[in-house]
N, C-alpha and C. Protein backbone atom coordinates (compact mmCIF):
# COMPACT_ATOMS: atom_id res chain seq x y z
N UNK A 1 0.82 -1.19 0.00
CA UNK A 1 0.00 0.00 0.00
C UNK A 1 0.86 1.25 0.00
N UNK A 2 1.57 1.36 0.67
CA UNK A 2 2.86 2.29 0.82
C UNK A 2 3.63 3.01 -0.42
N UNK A 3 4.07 1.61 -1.47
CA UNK A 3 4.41 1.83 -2.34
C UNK A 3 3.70 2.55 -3.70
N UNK A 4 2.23 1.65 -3.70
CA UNK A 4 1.56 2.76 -4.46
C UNK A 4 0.81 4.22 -4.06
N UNK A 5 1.14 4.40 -2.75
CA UNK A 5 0.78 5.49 -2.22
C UNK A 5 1.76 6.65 -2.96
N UNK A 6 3.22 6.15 -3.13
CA UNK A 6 4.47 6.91 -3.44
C UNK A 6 4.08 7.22 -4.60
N UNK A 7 3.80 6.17 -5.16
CA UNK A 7 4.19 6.34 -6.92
C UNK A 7 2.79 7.26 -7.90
N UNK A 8 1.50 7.24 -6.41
CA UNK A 8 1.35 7.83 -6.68
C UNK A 8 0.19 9.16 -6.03
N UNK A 9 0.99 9.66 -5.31
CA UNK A 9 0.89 10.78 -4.21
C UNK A 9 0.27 11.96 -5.23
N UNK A 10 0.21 12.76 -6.03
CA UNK A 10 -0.19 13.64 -6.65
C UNK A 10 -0.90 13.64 -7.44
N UNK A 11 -1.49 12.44 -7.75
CA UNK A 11 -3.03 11.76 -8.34
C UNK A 11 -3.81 12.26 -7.00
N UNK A 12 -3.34 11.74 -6.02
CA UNK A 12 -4.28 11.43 -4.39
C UNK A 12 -4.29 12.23 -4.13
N UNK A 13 -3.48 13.47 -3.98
CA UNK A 13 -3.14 14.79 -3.26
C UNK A 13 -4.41 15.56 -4.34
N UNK A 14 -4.13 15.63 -5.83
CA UNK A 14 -4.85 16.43 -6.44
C UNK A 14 -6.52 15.47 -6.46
N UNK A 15 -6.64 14.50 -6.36
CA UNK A 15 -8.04 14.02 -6.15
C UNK A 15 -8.55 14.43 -5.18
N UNK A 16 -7.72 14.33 -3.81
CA UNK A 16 -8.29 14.99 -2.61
C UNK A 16 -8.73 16.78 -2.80
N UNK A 17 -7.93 17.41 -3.34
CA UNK A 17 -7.63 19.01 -3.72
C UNK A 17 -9.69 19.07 -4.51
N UNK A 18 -9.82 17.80 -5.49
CA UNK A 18 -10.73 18.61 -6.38
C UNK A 18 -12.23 18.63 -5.40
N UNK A 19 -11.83 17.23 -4.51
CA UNK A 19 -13.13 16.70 -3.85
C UNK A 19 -13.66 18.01 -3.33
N UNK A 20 -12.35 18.20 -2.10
CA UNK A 20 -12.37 19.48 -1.06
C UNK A 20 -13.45 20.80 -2.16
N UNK A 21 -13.01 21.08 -3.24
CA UNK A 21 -13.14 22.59 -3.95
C UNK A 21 -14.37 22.14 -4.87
N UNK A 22 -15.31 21.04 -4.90
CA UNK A 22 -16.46 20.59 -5.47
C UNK A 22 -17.41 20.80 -3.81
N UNK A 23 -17.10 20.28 -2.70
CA UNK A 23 -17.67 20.65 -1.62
C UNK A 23 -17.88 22.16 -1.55
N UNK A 24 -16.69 22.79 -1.67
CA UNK A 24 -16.87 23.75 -1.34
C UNK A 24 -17.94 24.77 -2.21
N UNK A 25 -17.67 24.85 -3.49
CA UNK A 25 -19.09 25.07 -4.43
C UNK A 25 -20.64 24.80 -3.83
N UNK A 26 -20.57 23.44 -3.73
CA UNK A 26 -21.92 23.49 -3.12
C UNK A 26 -22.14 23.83 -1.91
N UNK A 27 -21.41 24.23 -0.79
CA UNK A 27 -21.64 24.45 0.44
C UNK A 27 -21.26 26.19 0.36
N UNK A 28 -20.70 26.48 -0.69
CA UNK A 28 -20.72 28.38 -0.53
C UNK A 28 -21.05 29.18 -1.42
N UNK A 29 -20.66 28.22 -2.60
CA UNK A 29 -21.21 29.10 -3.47
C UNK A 29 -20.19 29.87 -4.63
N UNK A 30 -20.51 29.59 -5.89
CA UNK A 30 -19.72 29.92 -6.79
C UNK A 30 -18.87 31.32 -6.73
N UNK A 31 -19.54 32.58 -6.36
CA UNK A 31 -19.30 34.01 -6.33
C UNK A 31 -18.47 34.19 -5.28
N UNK A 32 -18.36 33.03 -3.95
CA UNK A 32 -17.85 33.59 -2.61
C UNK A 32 -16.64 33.29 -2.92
N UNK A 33 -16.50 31.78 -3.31
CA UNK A 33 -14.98 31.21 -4.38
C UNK A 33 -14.58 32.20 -5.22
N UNK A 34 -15.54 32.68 -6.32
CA UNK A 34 -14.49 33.55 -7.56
C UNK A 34 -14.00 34.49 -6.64
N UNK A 35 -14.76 34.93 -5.93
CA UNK A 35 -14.34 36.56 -5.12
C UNK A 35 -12.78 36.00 -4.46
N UNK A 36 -12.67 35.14 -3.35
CA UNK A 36 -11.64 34.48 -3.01
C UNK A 36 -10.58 34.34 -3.86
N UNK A 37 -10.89 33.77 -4.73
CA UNK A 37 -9.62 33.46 -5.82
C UNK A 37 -9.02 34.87 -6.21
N UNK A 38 -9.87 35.67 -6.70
CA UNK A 38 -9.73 36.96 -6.91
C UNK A 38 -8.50 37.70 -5.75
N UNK A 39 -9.08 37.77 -4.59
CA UNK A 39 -8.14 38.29 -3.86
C UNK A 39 -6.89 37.65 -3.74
N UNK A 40 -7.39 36.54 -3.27
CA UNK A 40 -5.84 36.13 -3.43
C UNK A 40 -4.36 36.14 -4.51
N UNK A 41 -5.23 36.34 -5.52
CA UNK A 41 -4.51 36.46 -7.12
C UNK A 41 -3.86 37.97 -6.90
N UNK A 42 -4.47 38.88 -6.32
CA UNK A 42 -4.18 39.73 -6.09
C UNK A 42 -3.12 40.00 -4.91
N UNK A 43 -3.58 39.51 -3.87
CA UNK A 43 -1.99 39.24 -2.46
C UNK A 43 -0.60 38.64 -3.26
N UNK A 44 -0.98 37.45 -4.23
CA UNK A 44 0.08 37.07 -4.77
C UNK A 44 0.75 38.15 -5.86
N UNK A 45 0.39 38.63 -6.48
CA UNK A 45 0.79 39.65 -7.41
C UNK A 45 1.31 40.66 -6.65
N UNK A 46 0.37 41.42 -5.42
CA UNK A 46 1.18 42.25 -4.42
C UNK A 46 2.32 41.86 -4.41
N UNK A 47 2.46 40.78 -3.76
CA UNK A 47 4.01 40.26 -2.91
C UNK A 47 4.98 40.40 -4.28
N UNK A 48 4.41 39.96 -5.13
CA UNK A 48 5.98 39.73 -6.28
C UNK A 48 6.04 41.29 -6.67
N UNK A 49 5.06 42.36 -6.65
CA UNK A 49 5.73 44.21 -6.87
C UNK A 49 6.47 44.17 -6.04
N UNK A 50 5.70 43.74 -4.90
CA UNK A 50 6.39 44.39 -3.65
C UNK A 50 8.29 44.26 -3.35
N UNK A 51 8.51 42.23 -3.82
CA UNK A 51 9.43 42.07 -3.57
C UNK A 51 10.55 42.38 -4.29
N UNK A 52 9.77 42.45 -5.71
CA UNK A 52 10.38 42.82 -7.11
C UNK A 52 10.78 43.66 -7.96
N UNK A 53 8.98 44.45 -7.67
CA UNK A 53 8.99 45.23 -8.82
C UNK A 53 8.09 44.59 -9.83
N UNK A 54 8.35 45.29 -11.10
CA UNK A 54 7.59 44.81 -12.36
C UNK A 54 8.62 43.34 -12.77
N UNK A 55 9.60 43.77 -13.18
CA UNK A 55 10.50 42.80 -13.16
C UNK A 55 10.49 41.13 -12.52
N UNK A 56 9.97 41.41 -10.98
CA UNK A 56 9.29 40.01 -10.48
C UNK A 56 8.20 39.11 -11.69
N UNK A 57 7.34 39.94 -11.70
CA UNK A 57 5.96 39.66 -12.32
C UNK A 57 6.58 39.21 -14.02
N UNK A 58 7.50 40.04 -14.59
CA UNK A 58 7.56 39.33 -15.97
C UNK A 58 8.22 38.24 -15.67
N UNK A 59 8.95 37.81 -15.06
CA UNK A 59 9.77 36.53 -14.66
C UNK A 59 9.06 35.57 -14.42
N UNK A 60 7.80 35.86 -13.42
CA UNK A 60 6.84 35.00 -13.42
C UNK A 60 6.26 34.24 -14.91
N UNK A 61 5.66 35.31 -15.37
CA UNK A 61 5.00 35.22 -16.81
C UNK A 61 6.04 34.19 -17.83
N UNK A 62 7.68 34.79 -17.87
CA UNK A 62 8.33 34.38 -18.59
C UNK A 62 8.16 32.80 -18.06
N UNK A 63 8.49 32.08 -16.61
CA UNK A 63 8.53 30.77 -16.41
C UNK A 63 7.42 30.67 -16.75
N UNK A 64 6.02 30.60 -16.52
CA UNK A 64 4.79 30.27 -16.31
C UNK A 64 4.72 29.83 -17.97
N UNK A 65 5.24 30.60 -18.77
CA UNK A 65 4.68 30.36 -20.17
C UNK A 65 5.95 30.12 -21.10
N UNK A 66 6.96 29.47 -20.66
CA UNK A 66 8.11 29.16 -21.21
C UNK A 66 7.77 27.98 -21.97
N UNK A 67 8.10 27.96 -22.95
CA UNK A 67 7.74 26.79 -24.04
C UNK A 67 8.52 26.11 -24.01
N UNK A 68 9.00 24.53 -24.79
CA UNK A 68 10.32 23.82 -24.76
C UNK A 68 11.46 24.59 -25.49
N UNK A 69 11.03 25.33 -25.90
CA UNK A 69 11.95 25.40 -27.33
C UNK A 69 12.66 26.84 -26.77
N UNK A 70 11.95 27.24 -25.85
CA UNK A 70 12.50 28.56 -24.85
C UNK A 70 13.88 28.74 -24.36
């Protein structure tokens, strides 16, 4: 059990992740989530001006959307 727990932990981790955020829909409610996500998208973007600058944020962008061939 152990072993296929290892091999495969981030199937389980993200199955657990979708269960949790399908509960949560029906128990709050689509708008209370977008709003949430929202802010937070926003704290995260804070922190990288804050720590960065603009410069943080394209670095982001640049990994986030780096192609192979990049």
């Amino acid at each position: 059990m152990k072993e296929f727990i290892e091999a495969h932990k981030w199937a389980i981790v993200l199955s657990i992740v979708a269960i949790i955020i399908v509960l949560l829909f029906y128990l709050i409610g689509w708008w209370t989530l977008l709003a949430a996500l929202l802010v937070g998208i926003a704290i995260f973007f804070g922190k990288l001006l804050d720590n960065g600058g603009t410069e943080s944020v394209k670095a982001f962008f640049r990994k986030l959307f780096k192609g192979k061939n990049a």
